[in-house]
N, C-alpha and C. Protein backbone atom coordinates (compact mmCIF):
# COMPACT_ATOMS: atom_id res chain seq x y z
N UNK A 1 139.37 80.98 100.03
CA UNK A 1 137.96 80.68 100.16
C UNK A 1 137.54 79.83 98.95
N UNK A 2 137.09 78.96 98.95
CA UNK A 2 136.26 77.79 98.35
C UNK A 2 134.98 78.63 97.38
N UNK A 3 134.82 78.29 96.08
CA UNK A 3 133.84 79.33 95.11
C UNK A 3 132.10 78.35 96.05
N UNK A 4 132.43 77.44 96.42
CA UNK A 4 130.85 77.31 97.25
C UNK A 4 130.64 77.68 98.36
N UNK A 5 131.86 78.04 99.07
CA UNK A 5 131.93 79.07 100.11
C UNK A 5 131.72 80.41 99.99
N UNK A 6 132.05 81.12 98.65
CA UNK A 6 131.46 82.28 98.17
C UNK A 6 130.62 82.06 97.91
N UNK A 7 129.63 81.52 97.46
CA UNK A 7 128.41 81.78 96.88
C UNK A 7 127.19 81.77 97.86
N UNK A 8 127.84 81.24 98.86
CA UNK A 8 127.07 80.71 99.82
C UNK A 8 126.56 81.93 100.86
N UNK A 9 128.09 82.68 101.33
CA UNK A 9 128.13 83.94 101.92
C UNK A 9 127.47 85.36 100.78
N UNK A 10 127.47 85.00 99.30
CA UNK A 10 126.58 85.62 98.93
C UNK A 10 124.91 85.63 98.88
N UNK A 11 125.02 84.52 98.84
CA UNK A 11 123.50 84.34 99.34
C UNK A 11 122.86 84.80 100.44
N UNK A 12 123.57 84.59 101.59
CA UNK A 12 122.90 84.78 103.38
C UNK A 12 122.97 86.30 103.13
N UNK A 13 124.14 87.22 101.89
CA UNK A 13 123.99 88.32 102.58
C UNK A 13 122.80 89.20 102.13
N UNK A 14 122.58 88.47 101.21
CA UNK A 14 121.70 89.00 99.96
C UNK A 14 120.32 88.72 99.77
N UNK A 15 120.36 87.14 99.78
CA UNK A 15 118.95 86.09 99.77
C UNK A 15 119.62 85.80 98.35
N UNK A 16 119.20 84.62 98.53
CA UNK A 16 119.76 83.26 96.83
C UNK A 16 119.05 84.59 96.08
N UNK A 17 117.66 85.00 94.99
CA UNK A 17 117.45 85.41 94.28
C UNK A 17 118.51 87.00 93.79
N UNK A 18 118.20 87.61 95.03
CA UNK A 18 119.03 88.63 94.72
C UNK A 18 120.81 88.66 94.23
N UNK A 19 121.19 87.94 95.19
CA UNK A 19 122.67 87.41 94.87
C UNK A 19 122.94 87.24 93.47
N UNK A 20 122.20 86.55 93.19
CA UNK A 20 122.11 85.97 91.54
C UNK A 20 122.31 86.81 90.59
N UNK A 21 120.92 88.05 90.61
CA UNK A 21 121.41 89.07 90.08
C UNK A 21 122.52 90.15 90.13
N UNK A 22 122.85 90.39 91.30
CA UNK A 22 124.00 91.16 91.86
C UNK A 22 125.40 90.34 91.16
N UNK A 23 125.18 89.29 91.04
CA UNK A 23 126.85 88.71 90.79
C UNK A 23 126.62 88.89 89.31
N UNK A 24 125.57 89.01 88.19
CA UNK A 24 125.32 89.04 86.60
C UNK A 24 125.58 90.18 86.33
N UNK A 25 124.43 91.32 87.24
CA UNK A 25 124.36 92.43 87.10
C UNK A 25 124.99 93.50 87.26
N UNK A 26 125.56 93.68 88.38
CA UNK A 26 125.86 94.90 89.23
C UNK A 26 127.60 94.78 88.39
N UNK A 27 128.12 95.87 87.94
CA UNK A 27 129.65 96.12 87.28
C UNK A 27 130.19 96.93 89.06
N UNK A 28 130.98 96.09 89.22
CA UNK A 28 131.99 96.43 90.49
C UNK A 28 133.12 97.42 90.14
N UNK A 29 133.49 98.98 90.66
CA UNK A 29 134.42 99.46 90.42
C UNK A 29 135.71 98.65 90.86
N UNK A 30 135.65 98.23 91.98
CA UNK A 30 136.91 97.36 92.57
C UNK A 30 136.82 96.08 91.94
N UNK A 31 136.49 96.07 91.11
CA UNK A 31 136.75 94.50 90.13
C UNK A 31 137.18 94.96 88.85
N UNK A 32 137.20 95.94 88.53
CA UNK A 32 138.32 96.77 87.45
C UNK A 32 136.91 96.93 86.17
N UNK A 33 135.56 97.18 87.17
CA UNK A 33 134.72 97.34 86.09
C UNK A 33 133.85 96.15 85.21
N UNK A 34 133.95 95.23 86.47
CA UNK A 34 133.40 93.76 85.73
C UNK A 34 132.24 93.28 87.00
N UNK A 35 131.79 92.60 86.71
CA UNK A 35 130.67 91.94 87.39
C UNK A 35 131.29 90.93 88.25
N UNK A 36 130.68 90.43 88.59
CA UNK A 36 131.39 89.27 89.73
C UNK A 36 131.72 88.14 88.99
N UNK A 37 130.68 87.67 88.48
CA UNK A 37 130.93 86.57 87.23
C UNK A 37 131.49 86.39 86.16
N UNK A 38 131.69 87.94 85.68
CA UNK A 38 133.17 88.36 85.06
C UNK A 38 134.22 87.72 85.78
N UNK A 39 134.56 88.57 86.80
CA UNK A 39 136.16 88.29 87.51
C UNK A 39 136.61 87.46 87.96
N UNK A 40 135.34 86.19 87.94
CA UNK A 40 135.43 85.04 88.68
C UNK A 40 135.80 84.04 87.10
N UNK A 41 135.10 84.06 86.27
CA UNK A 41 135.39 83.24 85.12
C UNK A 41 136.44 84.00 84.34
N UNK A 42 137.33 84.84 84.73
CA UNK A 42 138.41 85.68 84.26
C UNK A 42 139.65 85.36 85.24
N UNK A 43 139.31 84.50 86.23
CA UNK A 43 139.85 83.55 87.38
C UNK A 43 140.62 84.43 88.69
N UNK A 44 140.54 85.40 88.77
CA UNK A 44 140.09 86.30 90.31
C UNK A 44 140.14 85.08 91.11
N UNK A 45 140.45 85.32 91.97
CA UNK A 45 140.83 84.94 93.39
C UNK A 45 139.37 84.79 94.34
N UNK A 46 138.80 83.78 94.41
CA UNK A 46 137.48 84.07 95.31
C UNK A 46 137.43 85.05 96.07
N UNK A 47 138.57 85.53 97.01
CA UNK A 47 138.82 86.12 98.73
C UNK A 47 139.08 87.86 97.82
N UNK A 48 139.56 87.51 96.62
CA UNK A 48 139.61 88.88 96.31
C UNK A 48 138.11 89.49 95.92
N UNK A 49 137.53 88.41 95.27
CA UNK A 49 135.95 89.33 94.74
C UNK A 49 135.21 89.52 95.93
N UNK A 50 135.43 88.76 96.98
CA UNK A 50 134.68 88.63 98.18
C UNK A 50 135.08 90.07 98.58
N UNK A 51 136.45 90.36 98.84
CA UNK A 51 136.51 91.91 99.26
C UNK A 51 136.14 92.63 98.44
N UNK A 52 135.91 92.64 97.19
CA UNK A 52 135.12 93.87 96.86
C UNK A 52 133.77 93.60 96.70
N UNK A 53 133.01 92.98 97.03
CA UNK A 53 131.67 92.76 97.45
C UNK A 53 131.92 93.70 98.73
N UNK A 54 132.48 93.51 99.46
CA UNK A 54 132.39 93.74 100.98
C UNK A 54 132.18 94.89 100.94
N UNK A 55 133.53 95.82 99.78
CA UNK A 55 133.80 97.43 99.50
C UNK A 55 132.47 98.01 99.02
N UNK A 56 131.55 97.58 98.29
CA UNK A 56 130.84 98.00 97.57
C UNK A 56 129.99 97.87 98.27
N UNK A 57 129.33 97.03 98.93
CA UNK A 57 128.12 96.48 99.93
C UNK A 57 128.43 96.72 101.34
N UNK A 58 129.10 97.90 102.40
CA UNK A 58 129.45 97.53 103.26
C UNK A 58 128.48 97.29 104.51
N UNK A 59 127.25 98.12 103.97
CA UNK A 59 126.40 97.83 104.89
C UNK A 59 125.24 96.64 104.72
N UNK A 60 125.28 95.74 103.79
CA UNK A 60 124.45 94.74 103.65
C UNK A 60 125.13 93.42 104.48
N UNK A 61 127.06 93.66 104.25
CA UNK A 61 127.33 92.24 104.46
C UNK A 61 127.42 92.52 105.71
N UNK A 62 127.22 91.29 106.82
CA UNK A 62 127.49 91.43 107.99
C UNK A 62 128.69 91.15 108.43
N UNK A 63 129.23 91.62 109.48
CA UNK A 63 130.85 91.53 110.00
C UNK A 63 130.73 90.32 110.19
N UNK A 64 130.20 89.26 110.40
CA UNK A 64 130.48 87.72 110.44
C UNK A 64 130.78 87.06 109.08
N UNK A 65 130.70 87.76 108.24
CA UNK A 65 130.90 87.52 106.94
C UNK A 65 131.80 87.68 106.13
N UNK A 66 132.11 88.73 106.71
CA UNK A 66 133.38 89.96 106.04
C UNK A 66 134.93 88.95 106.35
């Protein structure tokens, strides 16, 4: 997955404002305890942070997304 392809599917699932904070804010257990923007500038695998968004959020993201 393409990092503007993630960001993008974070947005729709979230709304742009919220996303924003969620990827600064929120410390992901399935990201070994890092934020999204951690694991991503720590160079994580887009498709991997995307699944643990998914793990952590399962009822926000929609199965078209997932």
């Amino acid at each position: 997955m393409r990092l503007t392809d993630f960001w993008a599917r974070l947005a729709e699932a979230f709304g742009p404002g919220y996303a924003a904070s969620i990827a600064s804010d929120q410390v992901l257990p399935e990201l070994g305890g890092r934020t999204i923007e951690q694991a991503l500038a720590a160079g994580e695998a887009t498709h991997v942070v995307w699944r643990a968004v998914v793990a952590a959020y399962p009822d926000r993201v929609p199965a078209r997304l997932r």
